[in-house]
Protein backbone atom coordinates (compact mmCIF):
# COMPACT_ATOMS: atom_id res chain seq x y z
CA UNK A 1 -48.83 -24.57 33.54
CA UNK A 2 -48.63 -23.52 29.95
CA UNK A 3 -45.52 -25.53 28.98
CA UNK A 4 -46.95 -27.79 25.69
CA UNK A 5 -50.25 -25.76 25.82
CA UNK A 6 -49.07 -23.29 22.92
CA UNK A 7 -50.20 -23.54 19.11
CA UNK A 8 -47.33 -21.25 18.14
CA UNK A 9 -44.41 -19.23 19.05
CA UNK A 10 -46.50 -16.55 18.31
CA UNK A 11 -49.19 -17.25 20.51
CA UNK A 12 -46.41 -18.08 23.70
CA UNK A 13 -44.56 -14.66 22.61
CA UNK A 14 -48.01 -13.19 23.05
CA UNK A 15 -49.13 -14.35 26.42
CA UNK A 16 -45.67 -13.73 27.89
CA UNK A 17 -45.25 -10.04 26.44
CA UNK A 18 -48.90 -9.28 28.01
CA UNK A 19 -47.87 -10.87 31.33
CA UNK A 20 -44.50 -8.64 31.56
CA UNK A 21 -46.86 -5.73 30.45
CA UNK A 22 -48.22 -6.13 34.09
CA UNK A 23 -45.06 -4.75 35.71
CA UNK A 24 -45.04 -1.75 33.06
CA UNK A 25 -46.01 1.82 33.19
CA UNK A 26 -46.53 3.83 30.17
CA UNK A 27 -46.06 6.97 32.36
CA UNK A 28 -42.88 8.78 31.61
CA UNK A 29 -42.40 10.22 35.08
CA UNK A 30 -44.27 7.98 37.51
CA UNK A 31 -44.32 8.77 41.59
CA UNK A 32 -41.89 6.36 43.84
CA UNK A 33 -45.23 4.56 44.61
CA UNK A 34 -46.42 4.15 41.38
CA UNK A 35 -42.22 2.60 40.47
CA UNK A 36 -43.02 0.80 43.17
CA UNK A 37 -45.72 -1.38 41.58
CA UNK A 38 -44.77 -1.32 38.19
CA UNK A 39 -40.81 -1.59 38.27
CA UNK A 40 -40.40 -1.36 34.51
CA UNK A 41 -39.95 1.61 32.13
CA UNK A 42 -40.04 -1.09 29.43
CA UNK A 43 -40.40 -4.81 28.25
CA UNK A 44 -40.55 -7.02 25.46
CA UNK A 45 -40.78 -10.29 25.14
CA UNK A 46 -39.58 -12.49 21.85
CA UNK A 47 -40.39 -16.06 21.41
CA UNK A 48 -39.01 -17.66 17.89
CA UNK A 49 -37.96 -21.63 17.43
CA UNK A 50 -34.26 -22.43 17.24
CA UNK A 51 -32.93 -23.13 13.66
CA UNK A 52 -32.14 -27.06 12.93
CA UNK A 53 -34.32 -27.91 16.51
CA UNK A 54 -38.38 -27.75 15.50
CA UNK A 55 -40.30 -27.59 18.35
CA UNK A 56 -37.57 -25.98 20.52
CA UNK A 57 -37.74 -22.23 21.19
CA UNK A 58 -35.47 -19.54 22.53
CA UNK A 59 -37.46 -16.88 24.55
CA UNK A 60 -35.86 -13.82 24.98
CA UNK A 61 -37.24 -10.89 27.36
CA UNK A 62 -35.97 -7.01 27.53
CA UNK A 63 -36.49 -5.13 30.32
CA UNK A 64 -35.66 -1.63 31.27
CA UNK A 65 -36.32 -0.61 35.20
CA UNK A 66 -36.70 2.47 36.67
CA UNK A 67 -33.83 2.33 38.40
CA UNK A 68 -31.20 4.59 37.32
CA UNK A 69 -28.12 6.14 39.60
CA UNK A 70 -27.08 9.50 38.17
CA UNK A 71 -25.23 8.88 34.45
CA UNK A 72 -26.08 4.94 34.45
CA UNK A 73 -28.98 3.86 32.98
CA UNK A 74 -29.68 0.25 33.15
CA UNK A 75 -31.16 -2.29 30.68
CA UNK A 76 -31.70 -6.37 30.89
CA UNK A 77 -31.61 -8.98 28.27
CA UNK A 78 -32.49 -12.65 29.31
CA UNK A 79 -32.67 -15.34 27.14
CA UNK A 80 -33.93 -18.46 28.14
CA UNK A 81 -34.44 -22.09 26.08
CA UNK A 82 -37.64 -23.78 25.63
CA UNK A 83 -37.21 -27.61 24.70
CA UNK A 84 -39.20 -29.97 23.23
CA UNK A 85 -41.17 -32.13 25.15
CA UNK A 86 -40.52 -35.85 24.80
């Protein structure tokens, strides 16, 4: 519902890094429960338009869960293309 509802990257890289801030806990040693809820240790979100393509954007999100199993700690990168409408 927000596809072509966007001013600027900025302003989709906005929205988007507050909506994965809703699965974040700034606590650095939460309870199971709390885990639980908010799965992430971290996230980012970047938004910036694709070189040679105006009005096309690559969106690209970094996460870091809680889960970790004894010496591997894991990360996430996802990057995902936004094309113009039309």
């Amino acid at each position: 519902d927000k596809i072509g509802s966007f001013m600027e990257a900025s302003d989709c890289e906005a929205w988007l890094d507050r909506w994965i801030h809703n699965y974040v806990t700034s606590d650095a040693n939460p309870p199971a429960d709390v885990r639980a809820r908010y799965p992430l240790a971290e996230a980012r979100v970047e938004v910036k338009e694709i070189p040679g393509k105006p009005g096309s954007y690559n969106a690209v999100a970094w996460m870091r869960p809680w889960l970790q199993m004894e010496e591997l700690t894991t990360s996430m990168r996802m990057v995902a293309s936004i094309p113009k409408l039309g």
